[in-house]
N, C-alpha and C. Protein backbone atom coordinates (compact mmCIF):
# COMPACT_ATOMS: atom_id res chain seq x y z
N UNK A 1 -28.63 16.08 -40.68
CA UNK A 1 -29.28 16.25 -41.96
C UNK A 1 -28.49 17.29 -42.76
N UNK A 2 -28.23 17.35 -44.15
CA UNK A 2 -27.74 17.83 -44.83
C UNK A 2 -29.15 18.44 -46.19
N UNK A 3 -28.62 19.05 -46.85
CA UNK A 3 -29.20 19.78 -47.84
C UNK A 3 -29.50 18.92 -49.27
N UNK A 4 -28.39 17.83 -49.02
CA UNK A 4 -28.41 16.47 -49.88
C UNK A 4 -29.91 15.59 -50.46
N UNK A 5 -30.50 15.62 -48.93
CA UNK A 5 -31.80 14.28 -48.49
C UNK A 5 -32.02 14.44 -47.21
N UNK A 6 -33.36 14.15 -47.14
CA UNK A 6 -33.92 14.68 -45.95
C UNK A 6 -33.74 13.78 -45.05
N UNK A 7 -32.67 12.79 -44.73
CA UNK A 7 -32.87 12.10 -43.83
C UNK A 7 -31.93 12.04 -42.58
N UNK A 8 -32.23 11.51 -41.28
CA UNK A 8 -31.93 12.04 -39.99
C UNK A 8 -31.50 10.71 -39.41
N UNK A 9 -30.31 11.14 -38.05
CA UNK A 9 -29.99 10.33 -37.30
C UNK A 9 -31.20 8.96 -37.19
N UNK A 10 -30.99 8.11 -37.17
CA UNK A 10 -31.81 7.18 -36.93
C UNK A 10 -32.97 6.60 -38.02
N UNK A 11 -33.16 7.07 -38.90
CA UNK A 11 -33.44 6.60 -40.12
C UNK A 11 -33.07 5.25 -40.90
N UNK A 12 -33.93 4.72 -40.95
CA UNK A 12 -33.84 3.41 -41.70
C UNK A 12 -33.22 3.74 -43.05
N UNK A 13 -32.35 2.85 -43.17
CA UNK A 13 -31.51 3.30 -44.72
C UNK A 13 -31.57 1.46 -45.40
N UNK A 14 -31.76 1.95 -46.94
CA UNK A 14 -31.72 0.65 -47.44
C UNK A 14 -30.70 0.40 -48.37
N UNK A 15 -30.02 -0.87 -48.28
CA UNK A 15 -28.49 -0.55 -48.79
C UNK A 15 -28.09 -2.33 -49.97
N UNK A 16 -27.76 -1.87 -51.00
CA UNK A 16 -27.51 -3.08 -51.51
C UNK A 16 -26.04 -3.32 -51.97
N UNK A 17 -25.74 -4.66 -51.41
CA UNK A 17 -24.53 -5.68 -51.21
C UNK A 17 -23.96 -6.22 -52.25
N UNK A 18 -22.66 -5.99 -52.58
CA UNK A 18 -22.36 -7.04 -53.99
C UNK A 18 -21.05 -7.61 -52.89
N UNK A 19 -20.96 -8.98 -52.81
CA UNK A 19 -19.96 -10.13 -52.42
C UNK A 19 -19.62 -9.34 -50.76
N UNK A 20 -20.32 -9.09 -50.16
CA UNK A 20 -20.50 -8.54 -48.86
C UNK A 20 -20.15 -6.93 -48.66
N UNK A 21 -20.11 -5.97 -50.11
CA UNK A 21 -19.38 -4.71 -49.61
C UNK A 21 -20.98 -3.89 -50.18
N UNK A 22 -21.25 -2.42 -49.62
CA UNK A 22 -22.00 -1.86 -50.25
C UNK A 22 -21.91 -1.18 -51.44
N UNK A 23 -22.78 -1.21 -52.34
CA UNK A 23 -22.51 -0.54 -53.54
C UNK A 23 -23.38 0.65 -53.88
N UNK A 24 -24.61 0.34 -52.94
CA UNK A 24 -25.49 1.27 -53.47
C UNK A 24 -26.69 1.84 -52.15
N UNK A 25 -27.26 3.09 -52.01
CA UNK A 25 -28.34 2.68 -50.32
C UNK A 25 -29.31 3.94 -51.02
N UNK A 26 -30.25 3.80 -50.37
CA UNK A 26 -31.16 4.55 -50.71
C UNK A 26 -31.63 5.08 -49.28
N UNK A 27 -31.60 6.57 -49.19
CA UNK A 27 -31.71 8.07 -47.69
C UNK A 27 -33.26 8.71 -48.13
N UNK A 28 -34.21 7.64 -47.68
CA UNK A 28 -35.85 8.44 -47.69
C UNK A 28 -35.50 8.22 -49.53
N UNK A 29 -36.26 8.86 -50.36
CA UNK A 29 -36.59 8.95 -51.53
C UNK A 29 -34.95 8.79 -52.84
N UNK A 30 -33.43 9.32 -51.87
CA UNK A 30 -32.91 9.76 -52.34
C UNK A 30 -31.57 8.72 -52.88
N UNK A 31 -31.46 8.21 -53.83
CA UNK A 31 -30.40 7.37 -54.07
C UNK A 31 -28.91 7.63 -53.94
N UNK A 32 -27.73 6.69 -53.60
CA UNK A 32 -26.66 7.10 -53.66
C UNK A 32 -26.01 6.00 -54.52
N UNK A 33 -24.74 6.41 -54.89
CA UNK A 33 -24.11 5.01 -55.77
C UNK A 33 -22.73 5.06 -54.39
N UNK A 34 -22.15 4.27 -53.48
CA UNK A 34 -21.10 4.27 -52.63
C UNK A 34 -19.85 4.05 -53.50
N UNK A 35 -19.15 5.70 -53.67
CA UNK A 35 -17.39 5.32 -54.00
C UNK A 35 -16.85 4.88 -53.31
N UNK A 36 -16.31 4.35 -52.05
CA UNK A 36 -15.50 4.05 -50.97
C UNK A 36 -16.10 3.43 -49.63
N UNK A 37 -15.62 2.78 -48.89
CA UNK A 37 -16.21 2.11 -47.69
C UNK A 37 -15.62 1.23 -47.34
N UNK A 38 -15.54 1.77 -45.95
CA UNK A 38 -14.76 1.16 -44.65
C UNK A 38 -15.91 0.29 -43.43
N UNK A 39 -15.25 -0.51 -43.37
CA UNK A 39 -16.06 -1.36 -41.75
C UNK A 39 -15.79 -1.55 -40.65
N UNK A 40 -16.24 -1.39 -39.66
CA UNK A 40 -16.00 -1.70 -38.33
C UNK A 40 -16.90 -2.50 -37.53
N UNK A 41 -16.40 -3.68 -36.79
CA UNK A 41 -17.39 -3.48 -35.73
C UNK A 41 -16.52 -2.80 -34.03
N UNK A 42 -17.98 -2.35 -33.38
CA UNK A 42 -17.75 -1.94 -32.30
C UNK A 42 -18.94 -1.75 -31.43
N UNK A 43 -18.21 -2.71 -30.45
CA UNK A 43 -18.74 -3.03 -29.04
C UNK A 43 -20.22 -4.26 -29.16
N UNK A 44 -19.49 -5.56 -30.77
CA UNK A 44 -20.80 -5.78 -31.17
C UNK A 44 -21.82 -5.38 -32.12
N UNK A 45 -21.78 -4.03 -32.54
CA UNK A 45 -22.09 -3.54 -33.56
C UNK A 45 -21.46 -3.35 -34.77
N UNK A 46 -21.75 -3.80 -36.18
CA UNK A 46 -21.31 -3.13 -37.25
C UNK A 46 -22.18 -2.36 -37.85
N UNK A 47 -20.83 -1.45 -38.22
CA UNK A 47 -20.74 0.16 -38.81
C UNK A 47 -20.20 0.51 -40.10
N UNK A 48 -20.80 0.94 -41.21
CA UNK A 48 -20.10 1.11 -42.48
C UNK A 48 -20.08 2.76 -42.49
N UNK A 49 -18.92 3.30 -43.04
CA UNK A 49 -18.50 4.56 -42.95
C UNK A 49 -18.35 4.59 -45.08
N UNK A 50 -19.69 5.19 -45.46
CA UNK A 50 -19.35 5.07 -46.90
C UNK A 50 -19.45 6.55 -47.39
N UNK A 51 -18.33 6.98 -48.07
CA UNK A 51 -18.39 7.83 -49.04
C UNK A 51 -19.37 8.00 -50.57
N UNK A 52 -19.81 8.80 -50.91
CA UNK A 52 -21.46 8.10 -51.68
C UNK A 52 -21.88 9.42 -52.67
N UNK A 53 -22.04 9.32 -54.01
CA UNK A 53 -22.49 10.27 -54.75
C UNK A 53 -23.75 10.36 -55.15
N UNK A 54 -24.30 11.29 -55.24
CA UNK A 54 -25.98 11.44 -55.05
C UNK A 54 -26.13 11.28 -56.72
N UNK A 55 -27.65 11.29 -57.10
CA UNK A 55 -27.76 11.31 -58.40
C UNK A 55 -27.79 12.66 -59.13
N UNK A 56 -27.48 13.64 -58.26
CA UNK A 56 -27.38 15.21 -58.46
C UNK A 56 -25.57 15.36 -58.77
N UNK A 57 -25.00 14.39 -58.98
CA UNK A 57 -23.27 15.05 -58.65
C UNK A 57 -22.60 14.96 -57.56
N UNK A 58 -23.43 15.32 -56.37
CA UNK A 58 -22.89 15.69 -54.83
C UNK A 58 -22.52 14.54 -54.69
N UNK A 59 -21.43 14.74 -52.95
CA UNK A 59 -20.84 13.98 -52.56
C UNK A 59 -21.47 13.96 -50.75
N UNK A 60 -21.48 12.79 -50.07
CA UNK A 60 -21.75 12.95 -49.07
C UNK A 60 -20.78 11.79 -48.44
N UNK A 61 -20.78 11.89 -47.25
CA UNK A 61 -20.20 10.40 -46.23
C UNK A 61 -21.53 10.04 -45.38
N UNK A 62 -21.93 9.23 -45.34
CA UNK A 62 -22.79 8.26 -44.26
C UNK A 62 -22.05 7.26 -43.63
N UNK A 63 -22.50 7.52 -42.25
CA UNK A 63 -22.05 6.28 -41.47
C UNK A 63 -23.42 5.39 -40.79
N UNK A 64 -23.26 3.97 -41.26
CA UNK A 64 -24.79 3.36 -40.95
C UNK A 64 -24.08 2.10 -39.91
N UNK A 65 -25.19 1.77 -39.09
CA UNK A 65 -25.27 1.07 -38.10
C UNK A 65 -25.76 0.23 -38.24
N UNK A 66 -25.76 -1.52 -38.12
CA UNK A 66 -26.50 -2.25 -38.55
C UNK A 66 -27.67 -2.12 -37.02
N UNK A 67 -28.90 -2.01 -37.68
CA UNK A 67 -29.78 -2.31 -36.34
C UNK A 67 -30.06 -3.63 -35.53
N UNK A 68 -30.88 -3.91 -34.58
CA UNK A 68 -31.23 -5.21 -34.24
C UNK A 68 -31.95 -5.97 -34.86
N UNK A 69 -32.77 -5.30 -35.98
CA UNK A 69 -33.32 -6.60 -36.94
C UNK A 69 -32.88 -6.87 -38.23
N UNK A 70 -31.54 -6.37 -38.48
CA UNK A 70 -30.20 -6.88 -39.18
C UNK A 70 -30.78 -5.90 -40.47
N UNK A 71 -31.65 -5.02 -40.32
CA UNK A 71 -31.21 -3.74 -41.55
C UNK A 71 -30.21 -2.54 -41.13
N UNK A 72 -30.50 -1.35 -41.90
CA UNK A 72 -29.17 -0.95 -41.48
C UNK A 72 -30.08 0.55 -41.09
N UNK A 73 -29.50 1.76 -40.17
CA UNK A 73 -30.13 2.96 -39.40
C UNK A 73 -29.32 3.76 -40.10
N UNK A 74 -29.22 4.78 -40.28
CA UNK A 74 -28.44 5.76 -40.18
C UNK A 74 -27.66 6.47 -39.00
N UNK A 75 -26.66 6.35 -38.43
CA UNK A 75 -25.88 6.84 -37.50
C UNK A 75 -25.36 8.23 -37.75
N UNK A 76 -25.10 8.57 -38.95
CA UNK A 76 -23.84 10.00 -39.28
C UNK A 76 -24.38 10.24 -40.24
N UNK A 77 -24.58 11.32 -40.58
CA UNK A 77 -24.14 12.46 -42.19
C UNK A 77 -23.70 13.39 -42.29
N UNK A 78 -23.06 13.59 -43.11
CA UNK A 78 -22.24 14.66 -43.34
C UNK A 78 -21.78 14.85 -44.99
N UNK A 79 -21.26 16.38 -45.04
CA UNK A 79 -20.54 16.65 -46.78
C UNK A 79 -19.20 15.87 -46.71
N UNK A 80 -19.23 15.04 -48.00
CA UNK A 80 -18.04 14.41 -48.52
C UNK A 80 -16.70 15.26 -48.23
């Protein structure tokens, strides 16, 4: 958790798609617009590693996990 949004490892994150990339996710109450983003999968899982500006200015990185009922968790946060 960061000082950003109150939200924590494992947190349901809601994230919207333009032509399969993210553009935009919403952390508990707190919106982001995604500048940058990378994908992986691993071990079976995909993982988006997005760089993301809050509606305050700030900058953060999230890394989200797709879960088993194909939304997405929060795995990582951290300052941009």
């Amino acid at each position: 958790m960061t000082p950003l949004h109150p939200s924590h490892v494992g947190s349901p994150i809601r994230g919207w798609f333009v032509d399969g990339d993210p553009v935009r996710l919403l952390s508990e109450s707190a919106p982001f617009r995604v500048l940058a983003a990378k994908c992986a999968d691993i071990n079976g899982l995909r993982y988006w590693r997005l760089r993301t500006r809050g509606a305050d200015g700030q900058t953060a990185t999230f890394t989200l996990r797709q879960s088993d009922d194909g939304g997405w968790v929060l795995s990582d946060v951290g300052d941009a």
